[in-house]
N, C-alpha and C. Protein backbone atom coordinates (compact mmCIF):
# COMPACT_ATOMS: atom_id res chain seq x y z
N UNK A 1 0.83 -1.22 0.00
CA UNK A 1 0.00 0.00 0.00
C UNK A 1 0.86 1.26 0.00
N UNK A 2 2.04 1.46 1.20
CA UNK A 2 2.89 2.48 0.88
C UNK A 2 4.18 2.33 0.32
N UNK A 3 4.83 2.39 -0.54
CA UNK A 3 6.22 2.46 -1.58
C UNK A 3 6.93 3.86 -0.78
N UNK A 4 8.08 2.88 -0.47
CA UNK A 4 9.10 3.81 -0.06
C UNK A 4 10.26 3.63 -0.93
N UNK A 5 11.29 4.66 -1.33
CA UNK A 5 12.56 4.26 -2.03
C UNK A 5 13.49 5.34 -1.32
N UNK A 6 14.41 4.93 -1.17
CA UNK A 6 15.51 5.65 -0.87
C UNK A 6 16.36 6.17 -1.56
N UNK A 7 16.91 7.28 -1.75
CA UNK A 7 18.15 8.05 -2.17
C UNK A 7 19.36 8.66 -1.54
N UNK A 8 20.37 8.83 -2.14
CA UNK A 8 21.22 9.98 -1.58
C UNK A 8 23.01 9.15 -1.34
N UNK A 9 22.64 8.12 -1.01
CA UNK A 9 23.84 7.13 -0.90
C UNK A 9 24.88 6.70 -1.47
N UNK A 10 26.35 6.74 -1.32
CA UNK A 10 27.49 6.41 -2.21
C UNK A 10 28.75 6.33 -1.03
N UNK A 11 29.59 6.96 -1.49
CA UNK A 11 31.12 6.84 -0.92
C UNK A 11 31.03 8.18 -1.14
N UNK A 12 31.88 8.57 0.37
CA UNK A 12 32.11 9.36 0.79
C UNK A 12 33.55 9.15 2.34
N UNK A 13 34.34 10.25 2.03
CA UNK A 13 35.77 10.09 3.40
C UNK A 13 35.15 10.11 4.55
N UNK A 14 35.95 9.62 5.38
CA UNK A 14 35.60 9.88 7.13
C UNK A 14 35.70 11.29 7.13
N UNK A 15 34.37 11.77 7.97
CA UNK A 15 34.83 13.56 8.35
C UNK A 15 33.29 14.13 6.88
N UNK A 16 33.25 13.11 5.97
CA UNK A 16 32.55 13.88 5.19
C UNK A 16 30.98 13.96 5.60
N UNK A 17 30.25 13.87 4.53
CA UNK A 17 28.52 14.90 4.91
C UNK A 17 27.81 14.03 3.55
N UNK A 18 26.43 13.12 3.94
CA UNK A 18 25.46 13.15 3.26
C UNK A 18 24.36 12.96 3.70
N UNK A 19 22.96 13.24 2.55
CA UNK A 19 22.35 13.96 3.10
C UNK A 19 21.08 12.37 2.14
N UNK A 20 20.31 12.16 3.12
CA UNK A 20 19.96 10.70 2.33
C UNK A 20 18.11 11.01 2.52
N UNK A 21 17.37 10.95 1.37
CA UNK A 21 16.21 10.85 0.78
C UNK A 21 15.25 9.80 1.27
N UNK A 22 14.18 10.06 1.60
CA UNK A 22 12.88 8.96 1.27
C UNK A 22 11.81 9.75 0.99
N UNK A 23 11.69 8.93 -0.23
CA UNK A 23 10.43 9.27 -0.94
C UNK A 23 9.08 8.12 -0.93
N UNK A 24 8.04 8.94 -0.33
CA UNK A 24 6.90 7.97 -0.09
C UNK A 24 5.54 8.03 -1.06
N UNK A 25 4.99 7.08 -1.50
CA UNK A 25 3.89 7.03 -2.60
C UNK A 25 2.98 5.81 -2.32
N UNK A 26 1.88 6.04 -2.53
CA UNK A 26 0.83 5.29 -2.30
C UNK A 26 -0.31 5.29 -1.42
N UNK A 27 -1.01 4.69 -0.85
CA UNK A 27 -2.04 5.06 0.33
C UNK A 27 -1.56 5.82 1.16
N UNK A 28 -2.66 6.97 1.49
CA UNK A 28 -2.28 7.64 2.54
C UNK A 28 -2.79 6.82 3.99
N UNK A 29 -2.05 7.18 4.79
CA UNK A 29 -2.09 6.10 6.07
C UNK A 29 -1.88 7.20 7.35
N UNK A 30 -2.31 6.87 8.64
CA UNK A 30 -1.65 7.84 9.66
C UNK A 30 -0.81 7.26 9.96
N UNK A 31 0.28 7.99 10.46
CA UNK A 31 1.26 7.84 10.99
C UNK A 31 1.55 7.92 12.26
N UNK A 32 2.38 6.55 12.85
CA UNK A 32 2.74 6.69 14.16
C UNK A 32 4.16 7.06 14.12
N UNK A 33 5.03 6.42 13.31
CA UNK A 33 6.20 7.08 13.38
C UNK A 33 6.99 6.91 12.00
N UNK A 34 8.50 7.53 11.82
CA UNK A 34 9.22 7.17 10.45
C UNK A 34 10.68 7.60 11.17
N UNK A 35 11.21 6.44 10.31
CA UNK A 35 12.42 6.59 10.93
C UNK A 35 13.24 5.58 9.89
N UNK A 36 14.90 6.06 10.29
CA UNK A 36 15.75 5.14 9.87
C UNK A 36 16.15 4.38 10.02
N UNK A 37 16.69 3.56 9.43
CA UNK A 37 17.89 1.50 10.34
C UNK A 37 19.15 1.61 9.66
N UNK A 38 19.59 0.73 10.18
CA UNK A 38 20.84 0.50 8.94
C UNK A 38 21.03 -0.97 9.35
N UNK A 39 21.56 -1.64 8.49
CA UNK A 39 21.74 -2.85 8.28
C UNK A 39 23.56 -3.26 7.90
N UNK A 40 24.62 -4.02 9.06
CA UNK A 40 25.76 -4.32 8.10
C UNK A 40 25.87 -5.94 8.41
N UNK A 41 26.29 -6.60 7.23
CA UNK A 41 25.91 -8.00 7.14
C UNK A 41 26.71 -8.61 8.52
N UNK A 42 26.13 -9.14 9.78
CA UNK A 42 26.20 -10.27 10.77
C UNK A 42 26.03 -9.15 12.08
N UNK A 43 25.40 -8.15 11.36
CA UNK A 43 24.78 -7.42 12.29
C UNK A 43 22.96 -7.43 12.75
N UNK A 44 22.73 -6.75 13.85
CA UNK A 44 21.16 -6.98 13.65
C UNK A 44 20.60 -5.60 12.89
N UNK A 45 19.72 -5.54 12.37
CA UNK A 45 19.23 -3.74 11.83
C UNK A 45 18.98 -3.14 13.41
N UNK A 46 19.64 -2.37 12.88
CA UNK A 46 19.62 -1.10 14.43
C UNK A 46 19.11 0.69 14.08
N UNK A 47 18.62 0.60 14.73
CA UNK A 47 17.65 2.35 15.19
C UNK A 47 18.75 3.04 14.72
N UNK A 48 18.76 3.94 13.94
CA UNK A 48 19.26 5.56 13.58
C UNK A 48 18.63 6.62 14.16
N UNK A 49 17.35 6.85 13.69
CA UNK A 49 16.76 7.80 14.04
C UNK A 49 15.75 7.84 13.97
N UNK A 50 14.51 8.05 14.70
CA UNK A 50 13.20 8.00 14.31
C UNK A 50 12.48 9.68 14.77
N UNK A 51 11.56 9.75 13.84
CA UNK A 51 10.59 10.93 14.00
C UNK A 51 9.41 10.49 14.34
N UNK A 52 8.56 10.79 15.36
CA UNK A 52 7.37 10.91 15.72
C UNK A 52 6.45 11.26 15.40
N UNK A 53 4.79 11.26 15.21
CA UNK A 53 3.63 11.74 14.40
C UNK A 53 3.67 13.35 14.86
N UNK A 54 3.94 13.30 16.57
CA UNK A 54 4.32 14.82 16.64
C UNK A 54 5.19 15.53 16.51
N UNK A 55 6.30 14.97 15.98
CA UNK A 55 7.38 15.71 15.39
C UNK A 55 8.56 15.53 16.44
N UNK A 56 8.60 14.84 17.55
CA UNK A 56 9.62 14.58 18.54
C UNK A 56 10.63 13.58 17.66
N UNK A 57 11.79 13.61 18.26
CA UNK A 57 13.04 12.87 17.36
C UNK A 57 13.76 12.36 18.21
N UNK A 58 14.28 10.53 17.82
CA UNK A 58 14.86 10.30 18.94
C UNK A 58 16.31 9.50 17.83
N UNK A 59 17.24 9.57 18.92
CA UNK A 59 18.72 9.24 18.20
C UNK A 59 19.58 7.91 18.59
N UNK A 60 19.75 7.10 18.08
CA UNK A 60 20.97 6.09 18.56
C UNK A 60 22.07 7.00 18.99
N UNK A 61 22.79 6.28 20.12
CA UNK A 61 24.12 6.94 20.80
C UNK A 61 24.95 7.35 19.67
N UNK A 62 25.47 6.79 18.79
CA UNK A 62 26.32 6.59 18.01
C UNK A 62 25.81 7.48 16.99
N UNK A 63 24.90 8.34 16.86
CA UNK A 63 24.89 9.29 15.64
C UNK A 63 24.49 10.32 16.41
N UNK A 64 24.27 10.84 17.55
CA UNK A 64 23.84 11.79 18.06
C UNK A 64 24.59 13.26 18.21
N UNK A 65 24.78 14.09 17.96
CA UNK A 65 25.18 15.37 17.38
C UNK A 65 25.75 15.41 16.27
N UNK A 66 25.51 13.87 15.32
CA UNK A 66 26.13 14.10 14.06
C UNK A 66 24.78 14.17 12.84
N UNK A 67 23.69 13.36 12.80
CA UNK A 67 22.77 12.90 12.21
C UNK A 67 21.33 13.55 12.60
N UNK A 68 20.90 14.04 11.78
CA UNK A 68 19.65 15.02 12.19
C UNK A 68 18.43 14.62 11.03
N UNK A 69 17.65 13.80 11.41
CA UNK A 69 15.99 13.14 10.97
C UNK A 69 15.12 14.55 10.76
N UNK A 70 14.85 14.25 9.73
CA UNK A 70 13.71 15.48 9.40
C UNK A 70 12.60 15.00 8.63
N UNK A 71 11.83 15.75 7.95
CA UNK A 71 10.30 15.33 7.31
C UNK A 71 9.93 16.03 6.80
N UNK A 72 9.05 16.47 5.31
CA UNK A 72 8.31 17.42 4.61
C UNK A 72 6.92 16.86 4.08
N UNK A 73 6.11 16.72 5.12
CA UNK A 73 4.91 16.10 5.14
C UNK A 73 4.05 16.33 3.82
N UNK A 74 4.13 17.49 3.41
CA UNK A 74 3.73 18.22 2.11
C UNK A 74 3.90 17.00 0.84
N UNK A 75 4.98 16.99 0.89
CA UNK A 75 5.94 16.31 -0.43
C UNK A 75 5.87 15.06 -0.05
N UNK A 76 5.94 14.47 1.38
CA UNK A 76 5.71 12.96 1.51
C UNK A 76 7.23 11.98 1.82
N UNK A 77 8.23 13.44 2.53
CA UNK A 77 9.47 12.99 2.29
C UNK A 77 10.04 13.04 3.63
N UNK A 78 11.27 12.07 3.80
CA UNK A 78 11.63 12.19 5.03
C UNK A 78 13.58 12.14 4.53
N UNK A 79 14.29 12.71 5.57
CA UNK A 79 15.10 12.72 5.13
C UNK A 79 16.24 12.30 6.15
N UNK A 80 17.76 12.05 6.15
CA UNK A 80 18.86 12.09 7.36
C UNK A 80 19.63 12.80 6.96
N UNK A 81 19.98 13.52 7.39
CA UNK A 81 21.54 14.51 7.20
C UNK A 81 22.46 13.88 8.12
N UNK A 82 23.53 13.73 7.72
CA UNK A 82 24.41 12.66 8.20
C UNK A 82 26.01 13.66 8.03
N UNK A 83 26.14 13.96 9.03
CA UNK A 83 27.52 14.69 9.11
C UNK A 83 29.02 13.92 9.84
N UNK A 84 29.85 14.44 9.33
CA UNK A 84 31.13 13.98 10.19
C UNK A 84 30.98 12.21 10.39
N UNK A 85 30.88 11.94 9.14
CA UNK A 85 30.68 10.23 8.76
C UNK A 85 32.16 9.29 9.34
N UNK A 86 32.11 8.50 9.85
CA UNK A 86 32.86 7.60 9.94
C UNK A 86 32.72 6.20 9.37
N UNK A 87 33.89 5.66 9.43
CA UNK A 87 33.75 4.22 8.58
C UNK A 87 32.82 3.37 9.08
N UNK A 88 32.81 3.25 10.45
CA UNK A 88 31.57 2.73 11.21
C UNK A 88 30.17 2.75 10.81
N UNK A 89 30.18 3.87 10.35
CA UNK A 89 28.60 4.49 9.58
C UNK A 89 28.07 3.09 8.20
N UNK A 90 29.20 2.88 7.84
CA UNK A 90 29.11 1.89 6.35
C UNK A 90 28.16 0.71 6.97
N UNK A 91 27.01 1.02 6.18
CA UNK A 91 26.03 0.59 5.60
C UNK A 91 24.77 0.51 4.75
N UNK A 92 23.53 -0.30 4.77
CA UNK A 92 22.59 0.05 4.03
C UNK A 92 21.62 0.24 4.96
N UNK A 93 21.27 1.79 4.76
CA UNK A 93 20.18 2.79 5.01
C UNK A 93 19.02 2.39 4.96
N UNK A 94 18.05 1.96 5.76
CA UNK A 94 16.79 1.71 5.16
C UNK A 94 15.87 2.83 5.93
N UNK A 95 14.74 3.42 4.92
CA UNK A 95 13.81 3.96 5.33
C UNK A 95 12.66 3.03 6.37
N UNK A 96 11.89 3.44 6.97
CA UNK A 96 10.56 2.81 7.75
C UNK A 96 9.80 3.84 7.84
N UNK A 97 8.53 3.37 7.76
CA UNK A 97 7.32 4.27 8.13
C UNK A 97 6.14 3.22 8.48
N UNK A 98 5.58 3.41 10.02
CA UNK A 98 4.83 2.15 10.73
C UNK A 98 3.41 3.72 10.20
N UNK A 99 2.77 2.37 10.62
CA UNK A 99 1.31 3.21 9.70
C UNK A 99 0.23 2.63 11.12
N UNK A 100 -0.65 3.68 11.16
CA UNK A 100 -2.19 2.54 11.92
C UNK A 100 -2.37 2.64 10.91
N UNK A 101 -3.51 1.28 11.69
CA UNK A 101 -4.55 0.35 10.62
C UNK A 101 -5.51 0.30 11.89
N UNK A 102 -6.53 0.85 12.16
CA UNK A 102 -7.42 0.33 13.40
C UNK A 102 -6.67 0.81 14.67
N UNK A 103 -6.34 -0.76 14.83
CA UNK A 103 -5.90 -0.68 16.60
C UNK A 103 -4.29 -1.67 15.98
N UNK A 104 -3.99 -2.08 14.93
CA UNK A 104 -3.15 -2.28 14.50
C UNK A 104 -2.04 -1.68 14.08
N UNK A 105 -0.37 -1.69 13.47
CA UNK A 105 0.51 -0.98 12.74
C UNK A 105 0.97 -1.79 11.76
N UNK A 106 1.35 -1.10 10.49
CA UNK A 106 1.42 -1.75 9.37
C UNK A 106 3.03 -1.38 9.13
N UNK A 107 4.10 -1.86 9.26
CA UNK A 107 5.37 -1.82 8.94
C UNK A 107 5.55 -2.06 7.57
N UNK A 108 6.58 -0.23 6.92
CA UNK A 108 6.42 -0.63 5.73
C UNK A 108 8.20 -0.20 5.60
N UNK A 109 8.85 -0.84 4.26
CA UNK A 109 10.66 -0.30 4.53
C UNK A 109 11.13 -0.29 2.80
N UNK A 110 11.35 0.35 2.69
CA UNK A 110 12.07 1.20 1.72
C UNK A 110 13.40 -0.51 1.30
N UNK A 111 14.05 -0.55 -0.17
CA UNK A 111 15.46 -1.54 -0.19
C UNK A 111 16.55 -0.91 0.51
N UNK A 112 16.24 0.37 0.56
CA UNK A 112 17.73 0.47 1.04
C UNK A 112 18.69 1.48 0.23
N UNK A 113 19.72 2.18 0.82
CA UNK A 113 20.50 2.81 -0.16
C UNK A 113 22.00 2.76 0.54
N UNK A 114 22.86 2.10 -0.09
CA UNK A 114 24.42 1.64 0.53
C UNK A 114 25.23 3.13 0.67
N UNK A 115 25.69 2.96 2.04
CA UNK A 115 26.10 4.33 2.52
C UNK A 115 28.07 3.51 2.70
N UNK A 116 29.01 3.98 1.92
CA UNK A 116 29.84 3.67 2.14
C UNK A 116 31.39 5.09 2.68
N UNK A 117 31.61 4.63 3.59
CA UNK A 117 32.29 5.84 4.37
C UNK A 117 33.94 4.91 4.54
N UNK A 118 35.15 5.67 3.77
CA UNK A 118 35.82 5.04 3.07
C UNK A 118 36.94 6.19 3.04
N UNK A 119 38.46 5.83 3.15
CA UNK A 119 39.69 6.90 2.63
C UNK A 119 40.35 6.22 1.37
């Protein structure tokens, strides 16, 4: 029902800056929350950042005064600005956006966009 895709992702140095896309299409749904993961293979997917229906934002330790979650409800877009990247950072980005349904949530996730942080 909702199509998410991700953008913005490549190689980039330790110390550098990107700035990573989700674009959402399809049923409109309410929202409980949207947020980011990242995924690196023999890892589990772990919390980046999530935004709230009221606009509150919450951060994993590990990106916190670097990585800033935002949203343009208008356009249907959510975004991460991702500063002062380290190699650690290397992975694939996935968008989320949990939806109600009733008294239910409908988990929906974007493929992904490979974030590689590299000298």
């Amino acid at each position: 029902q909702v199509q998410l895709v991700e953008s913005g992702g490549g190689l980039v140095q330790p110390g550098g800056s990107l700035r990573l896309s989700c674009a959402a299409s399809g049923s409109i749904c309410s929202i409980a929350a949207m947020g980011w993961y990242r995924q690196t293979p023999g890892k589990q997917r772990e919390l980046v950042a999530t935004i709230s229906s009221g606009g509150s934002t919450n951060y994993a330790d590990f990106v916190k005064g670097r990585f800033t979650i935002s949203r343009d409800i208008t356009n249907r877009m959510m975004y991460l600005q991702m500063n002062s990247l380290r190699p650690e950072d290397t992975a694939v980005y996935l968008c989320n956006v949990k939806c109600i349904r009733f008294v239910n949530v409908a988990d929906y996730w974007g493929q992904g966009t490979q974030v590689t942080v590299s000298s």
